[in-house]
C-alpha atoms as a PDB file:
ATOM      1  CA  UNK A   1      16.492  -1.695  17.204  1.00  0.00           C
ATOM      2  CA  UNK A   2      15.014  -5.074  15.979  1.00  0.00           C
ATOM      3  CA  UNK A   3      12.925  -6.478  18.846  1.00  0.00           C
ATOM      4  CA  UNK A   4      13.151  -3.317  20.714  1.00  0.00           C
ATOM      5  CA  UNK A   5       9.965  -1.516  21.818  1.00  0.00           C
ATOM      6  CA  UNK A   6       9.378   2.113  19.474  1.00  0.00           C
ATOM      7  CA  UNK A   7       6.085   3.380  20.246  1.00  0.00           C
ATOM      8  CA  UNK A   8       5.901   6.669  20.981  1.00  0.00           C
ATOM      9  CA  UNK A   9       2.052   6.851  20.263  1.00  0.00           C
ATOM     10  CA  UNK A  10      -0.168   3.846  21.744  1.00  0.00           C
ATOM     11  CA  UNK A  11      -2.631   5.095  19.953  1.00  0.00           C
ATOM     12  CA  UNK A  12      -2.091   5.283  16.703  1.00  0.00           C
ATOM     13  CA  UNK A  13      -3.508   3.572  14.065  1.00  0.00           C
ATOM     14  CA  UNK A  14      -3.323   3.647  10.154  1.00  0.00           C
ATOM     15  CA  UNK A  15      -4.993   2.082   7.057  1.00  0.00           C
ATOM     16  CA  UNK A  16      -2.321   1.877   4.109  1.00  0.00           C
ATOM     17  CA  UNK A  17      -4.723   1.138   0.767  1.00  0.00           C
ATOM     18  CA  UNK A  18      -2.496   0.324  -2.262  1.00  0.00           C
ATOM     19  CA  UNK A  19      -4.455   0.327  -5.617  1.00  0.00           C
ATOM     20  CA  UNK A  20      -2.221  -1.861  -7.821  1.00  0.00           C
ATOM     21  CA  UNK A  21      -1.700  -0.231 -11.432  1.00  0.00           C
ATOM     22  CA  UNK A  22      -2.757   3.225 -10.772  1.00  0.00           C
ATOM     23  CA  UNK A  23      -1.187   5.932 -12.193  1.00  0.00           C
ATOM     24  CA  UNK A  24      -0.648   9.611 -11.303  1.00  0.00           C
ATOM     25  CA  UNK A  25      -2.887  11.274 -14.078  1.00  0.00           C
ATOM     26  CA  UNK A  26      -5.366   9.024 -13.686  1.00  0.00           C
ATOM     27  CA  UNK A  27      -5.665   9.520 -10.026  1.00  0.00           C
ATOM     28  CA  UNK A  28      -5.829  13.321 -10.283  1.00  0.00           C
ATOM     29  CA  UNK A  29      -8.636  13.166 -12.490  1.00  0.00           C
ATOM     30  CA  UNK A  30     -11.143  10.287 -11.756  1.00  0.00           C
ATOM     31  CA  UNK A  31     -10.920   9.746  -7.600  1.00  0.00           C
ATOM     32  CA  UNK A  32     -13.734  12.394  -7.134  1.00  0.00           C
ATOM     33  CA  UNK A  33     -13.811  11.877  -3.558  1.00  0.00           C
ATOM     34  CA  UNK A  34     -10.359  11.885  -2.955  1.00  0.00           C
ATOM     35  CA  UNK A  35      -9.993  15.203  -4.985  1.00  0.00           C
ATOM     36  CA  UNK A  36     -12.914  16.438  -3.033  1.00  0.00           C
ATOM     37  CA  UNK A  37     -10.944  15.790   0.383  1.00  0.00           C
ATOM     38  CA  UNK A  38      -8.018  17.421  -1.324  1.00  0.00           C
ATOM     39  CA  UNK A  39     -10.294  20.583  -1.835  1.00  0.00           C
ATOM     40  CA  UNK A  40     -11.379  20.421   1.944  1.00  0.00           C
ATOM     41  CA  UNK A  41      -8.069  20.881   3.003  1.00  0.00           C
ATOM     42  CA  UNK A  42      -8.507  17.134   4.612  1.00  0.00           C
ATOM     43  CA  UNK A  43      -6.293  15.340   2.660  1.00  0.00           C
ATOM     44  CA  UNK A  44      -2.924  16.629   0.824  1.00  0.00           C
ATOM     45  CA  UNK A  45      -1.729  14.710  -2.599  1.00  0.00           C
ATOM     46  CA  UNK A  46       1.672  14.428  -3.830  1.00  0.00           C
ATOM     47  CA  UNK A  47       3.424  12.781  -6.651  1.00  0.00           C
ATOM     48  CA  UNK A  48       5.913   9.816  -6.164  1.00  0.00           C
ATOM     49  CA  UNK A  49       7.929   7.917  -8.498  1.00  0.00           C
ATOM     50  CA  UNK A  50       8.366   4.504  -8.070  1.00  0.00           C
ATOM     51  CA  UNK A  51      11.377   2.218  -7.699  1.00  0.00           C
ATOM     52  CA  UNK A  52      12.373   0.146 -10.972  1.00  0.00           C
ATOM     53  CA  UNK A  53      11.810  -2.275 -12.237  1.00  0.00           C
ATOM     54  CA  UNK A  54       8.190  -0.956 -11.915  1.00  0.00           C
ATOM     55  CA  UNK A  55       6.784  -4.408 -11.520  1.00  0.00           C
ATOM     56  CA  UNK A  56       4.531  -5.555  -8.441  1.00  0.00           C
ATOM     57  CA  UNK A  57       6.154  -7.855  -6.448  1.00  0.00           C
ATOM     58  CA  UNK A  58       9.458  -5.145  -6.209  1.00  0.00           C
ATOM     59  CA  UNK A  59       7.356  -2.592  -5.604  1.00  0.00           C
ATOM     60  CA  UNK A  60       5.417  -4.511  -3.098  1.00  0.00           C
ATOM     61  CA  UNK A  61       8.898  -5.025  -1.312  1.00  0.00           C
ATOM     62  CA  UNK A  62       9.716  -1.412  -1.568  1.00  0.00           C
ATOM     63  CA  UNK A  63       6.682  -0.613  -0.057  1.00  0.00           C
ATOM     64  CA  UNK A  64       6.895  -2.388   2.490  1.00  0.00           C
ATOM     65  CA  UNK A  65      10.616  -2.269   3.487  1.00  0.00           C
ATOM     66  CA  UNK A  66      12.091   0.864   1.922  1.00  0.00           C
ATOM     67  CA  UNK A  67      14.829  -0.731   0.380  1.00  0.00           C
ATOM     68  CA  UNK A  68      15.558  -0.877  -3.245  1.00  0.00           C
ATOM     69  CA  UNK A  69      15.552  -4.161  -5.456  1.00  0.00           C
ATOM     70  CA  UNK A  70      18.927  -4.355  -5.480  1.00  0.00           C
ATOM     71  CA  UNK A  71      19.651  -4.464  -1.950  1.00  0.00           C
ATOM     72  CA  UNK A  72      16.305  -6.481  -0.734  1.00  0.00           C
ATOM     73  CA  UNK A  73      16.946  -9.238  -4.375  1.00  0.00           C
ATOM     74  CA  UNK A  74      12.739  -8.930  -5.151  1.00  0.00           C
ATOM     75  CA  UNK A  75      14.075  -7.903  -8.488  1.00  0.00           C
ATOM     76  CA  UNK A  76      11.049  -9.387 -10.655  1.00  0.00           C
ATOM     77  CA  UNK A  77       7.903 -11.043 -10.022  1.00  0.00           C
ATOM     78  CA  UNK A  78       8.345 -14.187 -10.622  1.00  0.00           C
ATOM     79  CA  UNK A  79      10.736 -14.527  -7.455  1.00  0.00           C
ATOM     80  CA  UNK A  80       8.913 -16.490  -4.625  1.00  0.00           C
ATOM     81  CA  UNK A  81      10.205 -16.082  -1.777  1.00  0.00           C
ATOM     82  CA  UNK A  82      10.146 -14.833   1.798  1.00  0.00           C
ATOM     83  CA  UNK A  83      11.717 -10.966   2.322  1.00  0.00           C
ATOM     84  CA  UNK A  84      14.975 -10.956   4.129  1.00  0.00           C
ATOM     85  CA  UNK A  85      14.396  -7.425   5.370  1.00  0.00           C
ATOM     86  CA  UNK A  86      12.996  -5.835   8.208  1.00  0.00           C
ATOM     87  CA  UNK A  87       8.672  -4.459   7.200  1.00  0.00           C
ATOM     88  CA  UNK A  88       6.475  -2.280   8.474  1.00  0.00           C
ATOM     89  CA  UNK A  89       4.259  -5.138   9.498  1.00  0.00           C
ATOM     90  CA  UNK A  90       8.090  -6.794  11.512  1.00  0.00           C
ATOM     91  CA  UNK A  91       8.609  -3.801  13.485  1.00  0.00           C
ATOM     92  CA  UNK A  92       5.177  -3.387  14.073  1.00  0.00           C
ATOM     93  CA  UNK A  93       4.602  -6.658  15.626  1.00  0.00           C
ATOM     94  CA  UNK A  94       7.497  -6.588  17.308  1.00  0.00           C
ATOM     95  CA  UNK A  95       6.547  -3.510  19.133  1.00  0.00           C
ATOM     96  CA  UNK A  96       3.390  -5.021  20.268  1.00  0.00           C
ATOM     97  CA  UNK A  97       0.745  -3.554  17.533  1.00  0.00           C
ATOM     98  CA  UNK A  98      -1.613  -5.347  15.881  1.00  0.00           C
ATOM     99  CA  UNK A  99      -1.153  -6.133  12.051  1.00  0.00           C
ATOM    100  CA  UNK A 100      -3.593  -7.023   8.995  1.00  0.00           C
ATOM    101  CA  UNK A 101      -3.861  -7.152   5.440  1.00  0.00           C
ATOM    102  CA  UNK A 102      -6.626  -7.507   2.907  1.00  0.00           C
ATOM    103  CA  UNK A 103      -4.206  -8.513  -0.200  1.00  0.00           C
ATOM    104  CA  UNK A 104      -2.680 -10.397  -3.181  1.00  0.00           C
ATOM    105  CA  UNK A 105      -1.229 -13.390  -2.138  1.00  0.00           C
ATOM    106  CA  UNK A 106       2.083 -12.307  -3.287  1.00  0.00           C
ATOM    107  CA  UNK A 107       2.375 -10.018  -0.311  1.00  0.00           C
ATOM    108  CA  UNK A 108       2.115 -12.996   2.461  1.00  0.00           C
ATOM    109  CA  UNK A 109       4.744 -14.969   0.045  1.00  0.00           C
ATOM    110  CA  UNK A 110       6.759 -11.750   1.093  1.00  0.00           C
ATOM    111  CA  UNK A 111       5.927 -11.404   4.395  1.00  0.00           C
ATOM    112  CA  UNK A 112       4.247 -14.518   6.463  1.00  0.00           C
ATOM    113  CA  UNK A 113       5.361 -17.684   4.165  1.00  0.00           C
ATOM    114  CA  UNK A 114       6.337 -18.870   0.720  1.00  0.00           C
ATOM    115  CA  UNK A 115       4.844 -20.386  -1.495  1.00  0.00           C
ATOM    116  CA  UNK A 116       1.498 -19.659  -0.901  1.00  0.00           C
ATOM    117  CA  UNK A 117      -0.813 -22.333  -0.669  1.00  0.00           C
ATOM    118  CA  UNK A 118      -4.904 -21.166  -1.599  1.00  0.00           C
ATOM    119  CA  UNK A 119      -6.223 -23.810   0.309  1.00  0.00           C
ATOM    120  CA  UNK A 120      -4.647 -23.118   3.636  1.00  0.00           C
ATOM    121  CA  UNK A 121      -3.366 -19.300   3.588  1.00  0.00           C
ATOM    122  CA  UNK A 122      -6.230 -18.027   2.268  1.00  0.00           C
ATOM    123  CA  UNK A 123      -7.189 -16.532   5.502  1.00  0.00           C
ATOM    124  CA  UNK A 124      -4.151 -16.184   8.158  1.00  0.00           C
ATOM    125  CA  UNK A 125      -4.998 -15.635  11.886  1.00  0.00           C
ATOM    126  CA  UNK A 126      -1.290 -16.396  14.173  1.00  0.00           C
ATOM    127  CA  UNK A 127      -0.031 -13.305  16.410  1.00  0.00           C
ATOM    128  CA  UNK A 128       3.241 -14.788  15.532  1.00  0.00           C
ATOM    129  CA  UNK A 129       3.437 -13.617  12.077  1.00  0.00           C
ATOM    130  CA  UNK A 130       4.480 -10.344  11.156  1.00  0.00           C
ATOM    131  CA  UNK A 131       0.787 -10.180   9.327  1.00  0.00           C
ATOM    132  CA  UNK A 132      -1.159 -11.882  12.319  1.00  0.00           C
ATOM    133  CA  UNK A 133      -4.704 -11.642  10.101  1.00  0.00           C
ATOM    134  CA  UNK A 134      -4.894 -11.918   6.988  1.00  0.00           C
ATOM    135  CA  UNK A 135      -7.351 -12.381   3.431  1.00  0.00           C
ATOM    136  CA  UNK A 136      -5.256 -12.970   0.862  1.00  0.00           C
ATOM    137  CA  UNK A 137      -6.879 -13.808  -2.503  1.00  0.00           C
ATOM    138  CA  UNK A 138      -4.775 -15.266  -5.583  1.00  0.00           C
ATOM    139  CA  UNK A 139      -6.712 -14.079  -8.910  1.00  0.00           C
ATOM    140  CA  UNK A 140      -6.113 -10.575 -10.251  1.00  0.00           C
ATOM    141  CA  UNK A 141      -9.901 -10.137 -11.082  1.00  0.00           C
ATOM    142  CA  UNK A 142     -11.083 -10.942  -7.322  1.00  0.00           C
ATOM    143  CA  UNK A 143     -13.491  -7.504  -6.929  1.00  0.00           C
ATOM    144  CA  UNK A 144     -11.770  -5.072  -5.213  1.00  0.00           C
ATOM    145  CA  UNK A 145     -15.409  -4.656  -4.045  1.00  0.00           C
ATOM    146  CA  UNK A 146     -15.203  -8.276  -1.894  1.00  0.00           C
ATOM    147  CA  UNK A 147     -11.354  -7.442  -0.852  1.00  0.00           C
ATOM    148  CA  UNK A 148     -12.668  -3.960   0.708  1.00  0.00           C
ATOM    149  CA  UNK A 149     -15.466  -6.043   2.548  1.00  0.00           C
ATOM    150  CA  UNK A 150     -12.931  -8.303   3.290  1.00  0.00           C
ATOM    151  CA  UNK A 151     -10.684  -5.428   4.677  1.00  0.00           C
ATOM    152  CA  UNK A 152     -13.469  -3.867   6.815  1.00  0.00           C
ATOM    153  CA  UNK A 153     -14.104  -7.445   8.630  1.00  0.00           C
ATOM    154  CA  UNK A 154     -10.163  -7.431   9.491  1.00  0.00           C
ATOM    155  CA  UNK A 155     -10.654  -3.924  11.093  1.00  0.00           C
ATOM    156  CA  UNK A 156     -14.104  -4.553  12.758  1.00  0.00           C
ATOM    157  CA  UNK A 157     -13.226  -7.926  14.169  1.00  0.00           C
ATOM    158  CA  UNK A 158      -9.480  -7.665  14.892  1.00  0.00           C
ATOM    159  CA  UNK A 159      -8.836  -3.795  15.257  1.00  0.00           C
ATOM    160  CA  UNK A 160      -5.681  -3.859  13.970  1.00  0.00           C
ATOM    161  CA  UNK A 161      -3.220  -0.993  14.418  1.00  0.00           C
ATOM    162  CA  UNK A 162      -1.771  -1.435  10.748  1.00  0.00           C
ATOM    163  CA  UNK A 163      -4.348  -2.844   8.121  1.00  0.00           C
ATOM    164  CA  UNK A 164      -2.559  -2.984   4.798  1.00  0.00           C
ATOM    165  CA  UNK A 165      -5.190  -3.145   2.051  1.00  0.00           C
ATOM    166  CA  UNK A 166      -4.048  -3.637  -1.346  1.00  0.00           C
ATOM    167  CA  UNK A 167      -6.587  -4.135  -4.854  1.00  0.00           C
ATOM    168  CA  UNK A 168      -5.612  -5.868  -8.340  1.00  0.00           C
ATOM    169  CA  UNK A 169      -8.546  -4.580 -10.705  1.00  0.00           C
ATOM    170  CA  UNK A 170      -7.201  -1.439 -11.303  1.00  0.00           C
ATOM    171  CA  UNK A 171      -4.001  -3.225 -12.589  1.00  0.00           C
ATOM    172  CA  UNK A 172      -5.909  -5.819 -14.381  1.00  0.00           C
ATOM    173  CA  UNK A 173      -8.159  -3.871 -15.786  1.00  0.00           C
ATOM    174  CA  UNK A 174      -5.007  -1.606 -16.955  1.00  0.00           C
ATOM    175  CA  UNK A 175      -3.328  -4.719 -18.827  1.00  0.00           C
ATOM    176  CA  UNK A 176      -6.270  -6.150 -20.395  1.00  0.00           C
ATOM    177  CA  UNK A 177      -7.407  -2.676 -21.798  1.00  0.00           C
ATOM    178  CA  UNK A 178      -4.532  -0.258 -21.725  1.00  0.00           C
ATOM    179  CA  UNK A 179      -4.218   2.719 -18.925  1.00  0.00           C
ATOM    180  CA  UNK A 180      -5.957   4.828 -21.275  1.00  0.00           C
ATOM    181  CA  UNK A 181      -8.962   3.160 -21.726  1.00  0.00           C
ATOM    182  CA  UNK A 182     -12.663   3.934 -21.138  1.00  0.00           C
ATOM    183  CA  UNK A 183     -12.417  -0.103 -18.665  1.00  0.00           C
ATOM    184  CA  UNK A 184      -9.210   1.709 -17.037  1.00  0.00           C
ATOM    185  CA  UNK A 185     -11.101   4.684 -16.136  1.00  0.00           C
ATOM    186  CA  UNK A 186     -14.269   3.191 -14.853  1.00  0.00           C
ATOM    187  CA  UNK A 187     -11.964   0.664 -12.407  1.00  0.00           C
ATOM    188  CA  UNK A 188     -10.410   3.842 -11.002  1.00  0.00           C
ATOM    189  CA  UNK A 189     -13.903   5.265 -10.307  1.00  0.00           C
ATOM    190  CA  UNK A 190     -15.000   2.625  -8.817  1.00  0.00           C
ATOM    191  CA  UNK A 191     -12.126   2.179  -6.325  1.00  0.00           C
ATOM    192  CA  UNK A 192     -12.821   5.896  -5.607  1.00  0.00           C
ATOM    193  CA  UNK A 193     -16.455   4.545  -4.761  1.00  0.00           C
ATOM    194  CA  UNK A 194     -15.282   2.620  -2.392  1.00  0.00           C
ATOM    195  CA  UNK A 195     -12.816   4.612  -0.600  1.00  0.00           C
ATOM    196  CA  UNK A 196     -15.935   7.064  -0.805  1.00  0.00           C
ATOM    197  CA  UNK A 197     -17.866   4.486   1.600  1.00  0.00           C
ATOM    198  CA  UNK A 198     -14.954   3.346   3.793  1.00  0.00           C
ATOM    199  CA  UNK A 199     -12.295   6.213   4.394  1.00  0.00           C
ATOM    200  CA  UNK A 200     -15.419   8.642   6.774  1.00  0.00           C
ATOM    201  CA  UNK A 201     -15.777   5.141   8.649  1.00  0.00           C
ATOM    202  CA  UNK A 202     -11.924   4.699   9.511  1.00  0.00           C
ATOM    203  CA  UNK A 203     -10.725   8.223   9.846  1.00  0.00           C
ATOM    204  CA  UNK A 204     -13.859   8.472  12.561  1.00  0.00           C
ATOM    205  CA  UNK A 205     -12.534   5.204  14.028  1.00  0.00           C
ATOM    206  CA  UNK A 206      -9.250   7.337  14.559  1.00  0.00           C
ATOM    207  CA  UNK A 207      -7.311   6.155  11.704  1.00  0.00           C
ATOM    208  CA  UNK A 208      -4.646   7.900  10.068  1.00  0.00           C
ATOM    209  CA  UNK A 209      -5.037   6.660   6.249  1.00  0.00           C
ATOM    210  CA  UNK A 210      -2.840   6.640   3.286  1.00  0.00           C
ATOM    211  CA  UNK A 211      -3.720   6.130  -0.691  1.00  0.00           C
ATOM    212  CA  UNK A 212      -1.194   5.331  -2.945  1.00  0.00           C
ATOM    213  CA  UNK A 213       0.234   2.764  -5.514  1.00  0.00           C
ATOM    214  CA  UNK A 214       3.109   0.204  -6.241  1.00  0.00           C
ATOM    215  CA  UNK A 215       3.314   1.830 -10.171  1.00  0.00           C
ATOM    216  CA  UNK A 216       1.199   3.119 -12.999  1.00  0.00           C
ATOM    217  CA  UNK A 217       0.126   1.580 -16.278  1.00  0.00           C
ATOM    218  CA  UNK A 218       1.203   2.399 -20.016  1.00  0.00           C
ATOM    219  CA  UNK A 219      -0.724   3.254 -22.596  1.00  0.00           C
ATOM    220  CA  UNK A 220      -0.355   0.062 -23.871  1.00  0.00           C
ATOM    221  CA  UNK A 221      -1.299  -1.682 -20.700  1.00  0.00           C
ATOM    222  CA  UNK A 222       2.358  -2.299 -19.414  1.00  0.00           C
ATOM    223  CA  UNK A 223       4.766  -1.371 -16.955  1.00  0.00           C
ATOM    224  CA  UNK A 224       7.875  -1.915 -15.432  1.00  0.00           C
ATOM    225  CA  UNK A 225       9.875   0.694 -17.698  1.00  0.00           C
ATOM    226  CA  UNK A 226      11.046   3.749 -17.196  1.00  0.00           C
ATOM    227  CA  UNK A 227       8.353   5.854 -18.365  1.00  0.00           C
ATOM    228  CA  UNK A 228       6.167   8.254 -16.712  1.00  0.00           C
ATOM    229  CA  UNK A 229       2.887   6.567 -16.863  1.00  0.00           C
ATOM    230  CA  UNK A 230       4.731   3.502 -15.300  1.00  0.00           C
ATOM    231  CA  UNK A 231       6.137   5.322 -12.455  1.00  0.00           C
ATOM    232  CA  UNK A 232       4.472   7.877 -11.376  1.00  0.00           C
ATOM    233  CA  UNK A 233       1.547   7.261  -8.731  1.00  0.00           C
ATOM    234  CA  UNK A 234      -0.286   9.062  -6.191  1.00  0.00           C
ATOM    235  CA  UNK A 235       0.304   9.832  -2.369  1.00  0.00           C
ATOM    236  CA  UNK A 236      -2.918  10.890  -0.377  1.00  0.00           C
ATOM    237  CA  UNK A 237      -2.675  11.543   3.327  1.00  0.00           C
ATOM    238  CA  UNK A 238      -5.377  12.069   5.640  1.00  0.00           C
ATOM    239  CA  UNK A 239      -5.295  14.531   8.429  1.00  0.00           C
ATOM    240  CA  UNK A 240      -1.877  16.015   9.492  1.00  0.00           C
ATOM    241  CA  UNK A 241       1.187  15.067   6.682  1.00  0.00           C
ATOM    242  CA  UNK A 242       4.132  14.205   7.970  1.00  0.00           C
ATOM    243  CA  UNK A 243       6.272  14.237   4.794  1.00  0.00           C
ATOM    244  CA  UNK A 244       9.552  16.528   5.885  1.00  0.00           C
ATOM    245  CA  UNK A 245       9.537  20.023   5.976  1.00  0.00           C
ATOM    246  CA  UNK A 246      10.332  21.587   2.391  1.00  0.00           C
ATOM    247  CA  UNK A 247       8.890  18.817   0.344  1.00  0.00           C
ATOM    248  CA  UNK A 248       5.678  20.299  -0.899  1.00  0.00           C
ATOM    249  CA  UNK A 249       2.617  18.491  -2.857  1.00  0.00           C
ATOM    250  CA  UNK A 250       3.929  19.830  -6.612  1.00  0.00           C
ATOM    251  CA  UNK A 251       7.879  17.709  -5.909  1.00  0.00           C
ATOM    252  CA  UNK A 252       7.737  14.714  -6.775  1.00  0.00           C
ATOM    253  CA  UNK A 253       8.439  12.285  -3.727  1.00  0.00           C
ATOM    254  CA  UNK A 254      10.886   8.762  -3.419  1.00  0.00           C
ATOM    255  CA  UNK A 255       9.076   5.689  -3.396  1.00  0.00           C
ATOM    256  CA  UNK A 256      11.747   4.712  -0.629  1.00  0.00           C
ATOM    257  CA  UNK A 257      10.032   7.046   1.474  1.00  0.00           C
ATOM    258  CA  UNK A 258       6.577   5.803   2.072  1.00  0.00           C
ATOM    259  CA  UNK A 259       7.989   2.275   4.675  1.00  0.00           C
ATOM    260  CA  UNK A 260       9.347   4.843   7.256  1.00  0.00           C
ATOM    261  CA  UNK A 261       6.291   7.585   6.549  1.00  0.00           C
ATOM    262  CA  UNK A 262       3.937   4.619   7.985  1.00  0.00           C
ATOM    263  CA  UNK A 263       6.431   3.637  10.821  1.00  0.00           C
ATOM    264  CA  UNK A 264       6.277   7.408  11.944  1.00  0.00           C
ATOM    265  CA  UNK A 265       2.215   6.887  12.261  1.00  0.00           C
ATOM    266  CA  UNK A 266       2.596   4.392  13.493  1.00  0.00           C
ATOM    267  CA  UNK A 267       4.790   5.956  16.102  1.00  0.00           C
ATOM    268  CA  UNK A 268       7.688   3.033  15.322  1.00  0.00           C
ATOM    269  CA  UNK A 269      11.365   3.679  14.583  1.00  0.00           C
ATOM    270  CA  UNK A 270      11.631   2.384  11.189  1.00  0.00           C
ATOM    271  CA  UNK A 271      14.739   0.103  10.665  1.00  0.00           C
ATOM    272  CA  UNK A 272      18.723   0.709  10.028  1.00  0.00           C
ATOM    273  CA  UNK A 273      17.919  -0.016   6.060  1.00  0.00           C
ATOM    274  CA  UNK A 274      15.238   2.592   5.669  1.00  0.00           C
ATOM    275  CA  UNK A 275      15.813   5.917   4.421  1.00  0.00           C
ATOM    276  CA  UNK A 276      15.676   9.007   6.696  1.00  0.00           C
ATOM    277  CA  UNK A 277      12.936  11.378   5.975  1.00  0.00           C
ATOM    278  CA  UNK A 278      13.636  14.270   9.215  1.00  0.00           C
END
């Protein structure tokens, strides 16, 4: 229960990287690396559909919370405010880990305070905030390559048992170009550079890591529909999976799932609103 001490693993640790606007497809065909560790046997893939609307900040809430838009209210993005439910980065605190994020402002709106103000929440260091330390930046073109920097000096410095690390360029990219585009595919490479340098670094560091994304991108360079390319993203888990029994990597998986998947690395209970996935 809220406030109540879940850990059933000290221990454990887990990087969560969201890459904002990436589709399914997409994934499957230009992460190299993270095919490669698919190959290995190191790292299993599946396909999840996302919540609707398939916009950002609900997806950011679904996330984070498990709970659909229209039970948590983040129905579109241009609602600023604070979350009313229960996160990952609540019950981790709140159990005595050690929380940080590398991300788009919109996610300490959600989760530390609203609005966000560049000149002051920029960077966010207070154990008594569900994200204790925090980069946040606040234009969708910021390179992913700084916010992964920025990431690895949250990890290095702080050693956080949950470091949330989300990218825009993908996305950006994605709407400026279209999520078929020759610009779409070379953003997705290039995160898949990156994850290339960093992911050998963390899992040796003992991290459990997860890959995935709030939605995909249209052909057009939209999303928040109902179509495929909008809502269907990847899922790629490091090490041991521990997606239930019966669900294999060619289903396609709830969004609602992945806020108690990282509560059960984490070793944490997830809360009364999130989905049960025994």
């Amino acid at each position: 229960m809220k406030g109540e001490s879940q850990l059933t693993n000290a221990s454990a640790k887990l990087v969560v990287v969201v890459l904002d606007g990436l589709r399914y497809d997409s994934a499957r065909k230009y992460l190299g690396y993270m095919e490669h560790l698919v190959e290995q046997g190191e790292v299993t893939c599946y396909q999840v559909q996302s919540q609707l609307p398939s916009l950002s900040r609900p997806l950011y809430e679904v996330l984070l919370t498990g709970t659909p838009a229209a039970r948590n209210g983040i129905t579109a993005n241009h609602i600023v405010r604070a979350s009313k439910e229960q996160s990952v980065f609540h019950i981790a605190t709140e159990s005595g880990l050690r929380t940080a994020a590398a991300a788009y402002h919109w996610v300490s709106e959600l989760y530390n305070s609203a609005p966000f103000n560049p000149i002051v929440d920029r960077h966010q260091h207070d154990d008594s905030k569900p994200i204790q330390h925090g980069v946040f930046y606040f234009e969708d073109h910021y390179p992913d390559s700084h916010l992964f920097v920025d990431a690895e000096y949250l990890r290095s410095t702080y050693d956080p048992h949950f470091l949330y690390i989300h990218s825009m360029n993908i996305d950006d990219v994605g709407h400026k170009h279209g999520g078929e585009s020759k610009q779409y595919e070379a953003a997705v490479r290039a995160a898949d550079g990156m994850l290339a340098t960093l992911v050998p670094s963390w899992v040796a560091q003992g991290y459990e890591v997860i890959v995935t994304s709030d939605h995909g991108m249209s052909d057009s360079g939209q999303h928040g529909g109902t179509d495929v390319t909008e809502r269907n993203v990847p899922l790629y888990i490091s090490g041991r999976s521990l997606i239930p029994q019966g669900q294999n990597s060619v289903e396609t998986l709830s969004q609602l799932i992945l806020a108690p998947l990282m509560c059960r690395y984490l070793g944490l209970t997830p809360s009364e609103a999130m989905i049960q996935i025994d």
